[in-house]
Protein backbone atom coordinates (compact mmCIF):
# COMPACT_ATOMS: atom_id res chain seq x y z
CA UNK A 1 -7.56 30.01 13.63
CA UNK A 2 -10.76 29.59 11.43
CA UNK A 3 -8.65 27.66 8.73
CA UNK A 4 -7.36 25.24 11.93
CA UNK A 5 -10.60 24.98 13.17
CA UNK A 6 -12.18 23.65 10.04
CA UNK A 7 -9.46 21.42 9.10
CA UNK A 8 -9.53 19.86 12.58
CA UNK A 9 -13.60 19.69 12.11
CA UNK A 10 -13.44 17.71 8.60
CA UNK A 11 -10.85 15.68 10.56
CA UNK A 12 -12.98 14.93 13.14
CA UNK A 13 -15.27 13.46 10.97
CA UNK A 14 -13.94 11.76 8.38
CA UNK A 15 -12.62 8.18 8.33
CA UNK A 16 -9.25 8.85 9.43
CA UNK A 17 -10.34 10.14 13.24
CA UNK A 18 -12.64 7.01 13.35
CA UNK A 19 -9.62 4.75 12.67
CA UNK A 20 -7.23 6.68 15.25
CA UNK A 21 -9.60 5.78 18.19
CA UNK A 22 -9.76 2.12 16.84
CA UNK A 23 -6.06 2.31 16.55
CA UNK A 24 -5.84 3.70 20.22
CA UNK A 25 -7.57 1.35 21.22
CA UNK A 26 -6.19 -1.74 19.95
CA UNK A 27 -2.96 -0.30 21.28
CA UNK A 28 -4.44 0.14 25.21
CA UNK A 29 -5.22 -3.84 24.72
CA UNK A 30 -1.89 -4.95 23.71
CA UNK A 31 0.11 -3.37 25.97
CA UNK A 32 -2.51 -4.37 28.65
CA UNK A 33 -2.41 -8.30 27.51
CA UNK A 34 1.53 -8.34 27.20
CA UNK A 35 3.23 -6.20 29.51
CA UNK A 36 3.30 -6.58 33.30
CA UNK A 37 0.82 -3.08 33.26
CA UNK A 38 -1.70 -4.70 35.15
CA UNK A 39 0.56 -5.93 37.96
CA UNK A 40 1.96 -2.42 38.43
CA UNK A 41 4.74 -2.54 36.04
CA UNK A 42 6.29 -0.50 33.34
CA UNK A 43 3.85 -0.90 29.67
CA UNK A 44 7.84 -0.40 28.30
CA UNK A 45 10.75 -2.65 27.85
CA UNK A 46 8.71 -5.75 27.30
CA UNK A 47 5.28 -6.85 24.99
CA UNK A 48 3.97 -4.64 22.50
CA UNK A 49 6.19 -1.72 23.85
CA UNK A 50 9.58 -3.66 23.12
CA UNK A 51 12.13 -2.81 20.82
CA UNK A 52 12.04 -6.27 18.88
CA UNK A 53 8.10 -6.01 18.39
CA UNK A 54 7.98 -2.74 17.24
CA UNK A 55 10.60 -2.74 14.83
CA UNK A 56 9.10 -5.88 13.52
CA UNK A 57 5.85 -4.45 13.01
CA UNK A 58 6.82 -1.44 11.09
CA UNK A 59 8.92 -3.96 8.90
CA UNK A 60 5.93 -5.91 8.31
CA UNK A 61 4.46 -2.45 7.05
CA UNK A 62 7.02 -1.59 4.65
CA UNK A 63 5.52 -3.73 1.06
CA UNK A 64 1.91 -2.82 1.84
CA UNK A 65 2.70 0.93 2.69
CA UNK A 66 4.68 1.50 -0.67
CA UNK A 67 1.65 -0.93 -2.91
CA UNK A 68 -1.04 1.20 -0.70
CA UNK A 69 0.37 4.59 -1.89
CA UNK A 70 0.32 3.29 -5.64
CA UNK A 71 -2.78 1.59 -5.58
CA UNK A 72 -4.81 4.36 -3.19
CA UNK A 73 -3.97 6.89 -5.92
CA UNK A 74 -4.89 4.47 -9.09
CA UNK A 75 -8.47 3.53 -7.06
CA UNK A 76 -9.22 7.16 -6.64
CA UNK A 77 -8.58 8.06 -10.40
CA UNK A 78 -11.16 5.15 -11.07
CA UNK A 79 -8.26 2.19 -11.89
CA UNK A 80 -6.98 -0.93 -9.89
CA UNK A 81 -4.31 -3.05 -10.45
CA UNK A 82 -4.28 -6.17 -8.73
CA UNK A 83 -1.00 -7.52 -9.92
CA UNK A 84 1.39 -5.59 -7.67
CA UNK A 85 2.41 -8.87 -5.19
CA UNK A 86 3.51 -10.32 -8.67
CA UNK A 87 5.05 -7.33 -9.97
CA UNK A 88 7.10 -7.43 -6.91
CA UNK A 89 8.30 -10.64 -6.92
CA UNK A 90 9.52 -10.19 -11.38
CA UNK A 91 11.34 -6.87 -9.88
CA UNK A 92 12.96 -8.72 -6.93
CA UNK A 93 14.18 -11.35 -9.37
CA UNK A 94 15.29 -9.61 -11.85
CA UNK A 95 17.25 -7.18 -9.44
CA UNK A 96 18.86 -10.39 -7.50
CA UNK A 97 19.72 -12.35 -10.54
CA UNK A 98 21.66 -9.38 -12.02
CA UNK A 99 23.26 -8.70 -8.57
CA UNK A 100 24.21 -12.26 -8.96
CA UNK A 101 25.26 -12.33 -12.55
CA UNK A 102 26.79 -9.39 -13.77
CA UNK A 103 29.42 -6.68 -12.21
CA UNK A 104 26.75 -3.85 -12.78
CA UNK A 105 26.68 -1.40 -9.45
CA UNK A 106 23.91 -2.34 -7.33
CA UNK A 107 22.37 1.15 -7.72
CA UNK A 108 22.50 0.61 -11.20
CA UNK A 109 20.46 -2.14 -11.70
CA UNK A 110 17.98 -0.29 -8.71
CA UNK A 111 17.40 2.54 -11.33
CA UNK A 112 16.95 -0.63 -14.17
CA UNK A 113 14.02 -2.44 -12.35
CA UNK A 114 12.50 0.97 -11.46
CA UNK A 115 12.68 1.54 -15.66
CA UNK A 116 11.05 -1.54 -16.08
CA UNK A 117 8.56 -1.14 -13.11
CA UNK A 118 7.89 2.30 -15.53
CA UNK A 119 6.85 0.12 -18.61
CA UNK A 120 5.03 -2.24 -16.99
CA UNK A 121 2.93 0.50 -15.94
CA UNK A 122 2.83 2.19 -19.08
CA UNK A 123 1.80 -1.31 -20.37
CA UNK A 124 -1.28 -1.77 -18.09
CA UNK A 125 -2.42 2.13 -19.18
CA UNK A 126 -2.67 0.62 -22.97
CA UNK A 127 -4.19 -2.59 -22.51
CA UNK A 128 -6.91 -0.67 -20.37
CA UNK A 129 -7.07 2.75 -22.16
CA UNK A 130 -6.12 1.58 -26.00
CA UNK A 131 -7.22 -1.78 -26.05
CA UNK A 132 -10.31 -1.13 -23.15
CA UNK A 133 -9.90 -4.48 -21.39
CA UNK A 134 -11.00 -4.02 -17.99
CA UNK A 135 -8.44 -3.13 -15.32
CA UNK A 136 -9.66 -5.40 -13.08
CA UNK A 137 -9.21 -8.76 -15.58
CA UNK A 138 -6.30 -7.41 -17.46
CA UNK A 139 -4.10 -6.74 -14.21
CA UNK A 140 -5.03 -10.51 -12.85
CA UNK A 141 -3.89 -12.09 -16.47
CA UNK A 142 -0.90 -9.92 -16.25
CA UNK A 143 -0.21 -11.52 -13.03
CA UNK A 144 0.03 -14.81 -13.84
CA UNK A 145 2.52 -13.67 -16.51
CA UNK A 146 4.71 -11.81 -14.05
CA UNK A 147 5.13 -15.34 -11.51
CA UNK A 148 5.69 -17.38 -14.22
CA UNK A 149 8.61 -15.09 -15.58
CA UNK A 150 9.70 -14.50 -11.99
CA UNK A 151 9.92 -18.71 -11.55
CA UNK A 152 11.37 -18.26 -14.83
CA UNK A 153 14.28 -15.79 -13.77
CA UNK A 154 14.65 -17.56 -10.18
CA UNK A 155 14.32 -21.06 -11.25
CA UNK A 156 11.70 -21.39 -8.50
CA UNK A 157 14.29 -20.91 -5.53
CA UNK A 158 15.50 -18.71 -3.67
CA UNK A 159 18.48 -16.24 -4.89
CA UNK A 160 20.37 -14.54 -2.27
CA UNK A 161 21.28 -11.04 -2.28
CA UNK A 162 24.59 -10.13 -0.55
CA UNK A 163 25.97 -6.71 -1.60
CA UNK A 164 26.81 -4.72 1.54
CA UNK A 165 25.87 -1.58 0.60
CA UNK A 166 22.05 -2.43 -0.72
CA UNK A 167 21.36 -5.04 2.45
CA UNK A 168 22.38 -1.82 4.26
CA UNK A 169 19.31 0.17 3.84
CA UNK A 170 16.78 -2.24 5.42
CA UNK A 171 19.32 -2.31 8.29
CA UNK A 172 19.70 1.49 8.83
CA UNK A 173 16.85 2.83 11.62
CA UNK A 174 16.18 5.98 13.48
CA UNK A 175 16.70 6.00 16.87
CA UNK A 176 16.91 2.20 16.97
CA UNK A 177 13.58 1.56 16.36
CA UNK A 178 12.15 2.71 13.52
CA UNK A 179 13.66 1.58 10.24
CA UNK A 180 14.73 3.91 7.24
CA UNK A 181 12.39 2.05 4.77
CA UNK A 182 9.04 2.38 7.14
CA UNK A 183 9.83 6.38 7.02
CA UNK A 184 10.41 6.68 3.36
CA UNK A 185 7.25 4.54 3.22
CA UNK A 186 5.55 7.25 5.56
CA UNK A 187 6.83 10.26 3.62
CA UNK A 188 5.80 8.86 0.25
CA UNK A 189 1.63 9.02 1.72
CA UNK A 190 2.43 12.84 2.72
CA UNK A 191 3.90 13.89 -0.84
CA UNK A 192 1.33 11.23 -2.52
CA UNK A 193 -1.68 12.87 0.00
CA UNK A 194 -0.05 16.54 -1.21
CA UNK A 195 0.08 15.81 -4.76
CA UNK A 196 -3.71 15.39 -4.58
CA UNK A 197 -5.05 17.89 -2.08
CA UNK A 198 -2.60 20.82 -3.51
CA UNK A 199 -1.77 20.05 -7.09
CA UNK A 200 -3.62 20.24 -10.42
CA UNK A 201 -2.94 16.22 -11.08
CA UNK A 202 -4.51 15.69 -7.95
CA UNK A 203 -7.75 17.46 -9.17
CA UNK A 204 -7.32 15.56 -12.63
CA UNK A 205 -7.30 12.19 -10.19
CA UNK A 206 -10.55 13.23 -8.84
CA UNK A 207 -12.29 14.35 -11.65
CA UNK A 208 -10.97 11.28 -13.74
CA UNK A 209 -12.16 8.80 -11.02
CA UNK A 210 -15.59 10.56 -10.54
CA UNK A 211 -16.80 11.26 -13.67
CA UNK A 212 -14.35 10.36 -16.90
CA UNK A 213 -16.81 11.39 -19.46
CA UNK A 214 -17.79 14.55 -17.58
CA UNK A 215 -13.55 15.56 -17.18
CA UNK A 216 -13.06 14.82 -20.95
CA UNK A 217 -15.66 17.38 -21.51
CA UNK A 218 -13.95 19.89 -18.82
CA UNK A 219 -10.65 19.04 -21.06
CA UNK A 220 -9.03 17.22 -18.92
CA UNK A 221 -6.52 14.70 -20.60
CA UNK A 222 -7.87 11.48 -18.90
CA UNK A 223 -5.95 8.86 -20.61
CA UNK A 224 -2.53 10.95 -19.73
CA UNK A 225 -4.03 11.12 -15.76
CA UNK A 226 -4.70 7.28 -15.82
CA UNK A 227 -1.10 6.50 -17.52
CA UNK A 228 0.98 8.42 -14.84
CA UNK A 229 -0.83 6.79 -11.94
CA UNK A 230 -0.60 3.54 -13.81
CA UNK A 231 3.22 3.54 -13.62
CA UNK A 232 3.86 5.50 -10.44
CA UNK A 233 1.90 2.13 -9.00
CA UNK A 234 4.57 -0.10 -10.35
CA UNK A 235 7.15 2.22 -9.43
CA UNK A 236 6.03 2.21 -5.75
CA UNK A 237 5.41 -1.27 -6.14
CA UNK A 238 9.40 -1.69 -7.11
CA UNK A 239 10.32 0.25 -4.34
CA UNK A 240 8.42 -1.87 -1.92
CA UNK A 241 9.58 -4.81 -3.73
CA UNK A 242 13.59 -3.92 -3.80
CA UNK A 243 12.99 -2.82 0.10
CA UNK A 244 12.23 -5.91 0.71
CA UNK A 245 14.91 -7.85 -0.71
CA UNK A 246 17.30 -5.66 1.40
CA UNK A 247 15.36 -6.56 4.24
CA UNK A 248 15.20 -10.39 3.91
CA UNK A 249 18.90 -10.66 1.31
CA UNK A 250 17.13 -12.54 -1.00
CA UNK A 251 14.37 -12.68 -3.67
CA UNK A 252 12.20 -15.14 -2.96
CA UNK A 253 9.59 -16.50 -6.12
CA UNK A 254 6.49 -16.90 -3.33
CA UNK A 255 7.23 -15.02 -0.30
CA UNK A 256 4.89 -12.18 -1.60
CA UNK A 257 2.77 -13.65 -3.68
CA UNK A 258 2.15 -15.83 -1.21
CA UNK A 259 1.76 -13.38 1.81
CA UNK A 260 -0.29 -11.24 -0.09
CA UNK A 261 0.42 -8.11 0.87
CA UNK A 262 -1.26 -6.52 -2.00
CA UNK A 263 -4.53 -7.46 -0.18
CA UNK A 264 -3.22 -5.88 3.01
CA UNK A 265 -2.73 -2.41 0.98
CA UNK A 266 -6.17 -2.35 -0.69
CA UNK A 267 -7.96 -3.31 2.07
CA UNK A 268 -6.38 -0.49 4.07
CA UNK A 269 -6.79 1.83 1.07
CA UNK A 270 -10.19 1.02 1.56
CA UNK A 271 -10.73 0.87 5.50
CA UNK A 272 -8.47 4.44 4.80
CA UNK A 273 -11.92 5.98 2.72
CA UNK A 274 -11.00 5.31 -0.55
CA UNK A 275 -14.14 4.70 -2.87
CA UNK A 276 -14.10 1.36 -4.90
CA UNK A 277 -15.48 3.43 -7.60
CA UNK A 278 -13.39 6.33 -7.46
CA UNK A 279 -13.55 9.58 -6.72
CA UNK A 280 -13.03 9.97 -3.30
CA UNK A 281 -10.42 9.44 -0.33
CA UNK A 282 -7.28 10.52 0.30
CA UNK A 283 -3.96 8.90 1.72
CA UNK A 284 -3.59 9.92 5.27
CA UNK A 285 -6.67 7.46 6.19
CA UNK A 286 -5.25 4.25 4.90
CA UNK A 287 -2.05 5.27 6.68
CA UNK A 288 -4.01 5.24 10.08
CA UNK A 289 -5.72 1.63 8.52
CA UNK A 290 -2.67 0.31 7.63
CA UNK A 291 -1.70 0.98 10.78
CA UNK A 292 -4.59 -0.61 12.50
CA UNK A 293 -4.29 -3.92 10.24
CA UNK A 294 -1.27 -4.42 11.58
CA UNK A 295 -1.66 -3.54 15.15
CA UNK A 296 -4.26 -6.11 15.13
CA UNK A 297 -2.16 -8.71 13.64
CA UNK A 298 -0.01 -7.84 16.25
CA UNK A 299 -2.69 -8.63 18.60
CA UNK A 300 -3.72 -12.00 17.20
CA UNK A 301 -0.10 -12.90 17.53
CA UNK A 302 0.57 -11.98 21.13
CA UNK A 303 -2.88 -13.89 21.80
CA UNK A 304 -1.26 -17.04 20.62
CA UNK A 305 -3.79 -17.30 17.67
CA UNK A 306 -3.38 -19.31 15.01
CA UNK A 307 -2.14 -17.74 11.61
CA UNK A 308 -5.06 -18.89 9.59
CA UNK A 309 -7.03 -16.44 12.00
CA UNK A 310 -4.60 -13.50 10.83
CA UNK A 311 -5.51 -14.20 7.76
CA UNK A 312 -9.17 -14.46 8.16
CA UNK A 313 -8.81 -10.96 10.19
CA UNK A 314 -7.60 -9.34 6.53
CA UNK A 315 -10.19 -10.62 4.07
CA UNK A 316 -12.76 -9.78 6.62
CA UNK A 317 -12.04 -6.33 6.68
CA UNK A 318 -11.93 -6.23 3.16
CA UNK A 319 -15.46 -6.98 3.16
CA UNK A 320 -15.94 -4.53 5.44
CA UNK A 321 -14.28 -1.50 3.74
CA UNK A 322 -16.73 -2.91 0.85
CA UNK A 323 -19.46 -2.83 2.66
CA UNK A 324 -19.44 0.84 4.06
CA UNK A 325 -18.06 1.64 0.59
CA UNK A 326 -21.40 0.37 -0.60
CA UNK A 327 -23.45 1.89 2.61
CA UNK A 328 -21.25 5.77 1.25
CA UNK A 329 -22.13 5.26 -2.48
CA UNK A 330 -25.73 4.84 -1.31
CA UNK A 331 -25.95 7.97 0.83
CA UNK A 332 -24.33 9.91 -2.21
CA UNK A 333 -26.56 8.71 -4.69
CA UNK A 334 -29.59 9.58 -1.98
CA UNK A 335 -28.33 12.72 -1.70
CA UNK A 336 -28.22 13.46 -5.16
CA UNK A 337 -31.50 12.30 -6.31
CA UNK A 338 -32.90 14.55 -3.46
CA UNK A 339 -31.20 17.57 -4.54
CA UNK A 340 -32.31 17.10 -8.00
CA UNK A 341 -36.23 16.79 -6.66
């Protein structure tokens, strides 16, 4: 009971219970602005509550959930990347061209843009650990280069996708509702939130992000730490990527870049208690941000709001999850200095 107790307590106070009433919240006012709720009817069957808008919403989440787990684990070993959106959109070509071109099994060439998903990754942890460019400018150049090879590969339009059995896994859901792709999405944050609460990588993550000097000293391999969560980010990044070509049956040289969901993901890694700096956070919070992001989108939409609004709504909470990132860097550095008095 103690153990319960305590973990319910740190709960309680940490970002992730502070999003959960938001999200509750934001929930009560959709269903109360589109459903007949008001007027005595069912909140059910109709508005938020239907089966179209729900399944559309955890679609939407799919991309951003798989980025968020990849880039939620770089930022807390003390990385970004901020060409995932364009890694997507090279891995989505490459896997519909070759659908398109050759006889290869569809699985095949899955595994194939996962193995190059693996390299780029592996190429980002030299440019920033061998050559010391920062991540930050070395992952935007690296963008560019990934669109222009996607427009390359794609010949700037649109290549369609039609295997049965691949356009098959967007389509399967659970229960009706909920699709396969959202709860592989979900399950990746609990193994991603386990291999850094229960694991010694996990501690390496910390350590890395907090202090890398200060963990080279302890003997921890650093440059090995930042390497692995450099390519599981493009990894997750192809599987969000491949998803959603099943999902849409094609592969589409703007659709994400374009959408940004990249921006989505870090600013619910963020809103989710992730440090800018490193260090800190876990996964399970920019689940529950994720999930507000979208509810609020969701929102917007039902209000009859224009989309420039929607987008508005993302890069101000992005400024946000700066700010109190800022506002919690301050009150550990006070904290510090007055422990050392």
């Amino acid at each position: 009971m103690p153990k319960k107790s305590n973990a319910f307590k740190r709960f309680a106070s940490g970002t992730g219970f502070k999003l959960l009433i938001i999200l509750i919240i934001l929930i009560i006012i959709a269903v109360l602005i589109s459903s007949d709720v008001l007027h005595g009817g069912s909140p059910f069957g109709k508005g938020f509550f239907s089966t179209v808008n729900l399944r559309s919403l955890f679609y939407q989440m799919v991309v951003p959930l798989f980025m968020m787990c990849g880039l939620g684990m770089l930022l807390i070993g003390g990385n970004i990347d901020l060409s995932v959106a364009a890694q997507a959109t090279l891995f989505n070509a490459f896997f519909a061209v070759m659908c398109r071109d050759t006889s290869l099994p569809w699985w095949v060439i899955f595994i194939m843009a996962l193995v190059i998903a693996a390299i780029v990754g592996l190429l980002h942890a030299f440019m920033v650990l061998r050559l010391h460019f920062p991540a930050f400018i070395a992952t935007i150049g690296m963008s560019s280069v990934y669109t222009g090879i996607a427009g390359w590969l794609l010949n700037l339009t649109n290549v369609n996708v039609n295997n049965a059995a691949f356009l098959s896994i967007a389509k399967t859901t659970v229960f009706k509702l909920i699709p396969l792709t959202f709860l592989l999405g979900v399950v990746l944050v609990f193994i991603c939130q386990f291999i850094l609460s229960k694991t010694t990588f996990g501690r390496n993550c910390f350590a890395a992000g907090g202090n890398a000097f200060a963990s080279r000293l302890a003997g921890i391999n650093t440059g090995k730490t930042t390497t692995i969560l450099f390519v599981l980010c493009s990894v997750f990044t192809c599987l969000g990527g491949l998803f959603y070509v099943s999902q849409t049956k094609k592969a589409d040289p703007t659709a994400l870049t374009g959408s940004a969901p990249n921006m989505t993901a870090l600013s619910a890694v963020m809103l989710g208690g992730v440090a800018f700096s490193g260090g800190t956070g876990g996964m399970t919070g920019p689940l529950i941000a994720l999930l507000v992001m979208r509810v609020l989108d969701n929102v917007l939409t039902i209000l009859s709001v224009k989309t420039y609004w929607n987008t508005f709504a993302v890069g101000a909470l992005l400024i946000v999850a700066l700010i109190m990132d800022y506002l919690q860097a301050e009150k550990r550095r006070k904290a510090l200095l007055a422990a050392v008095q």
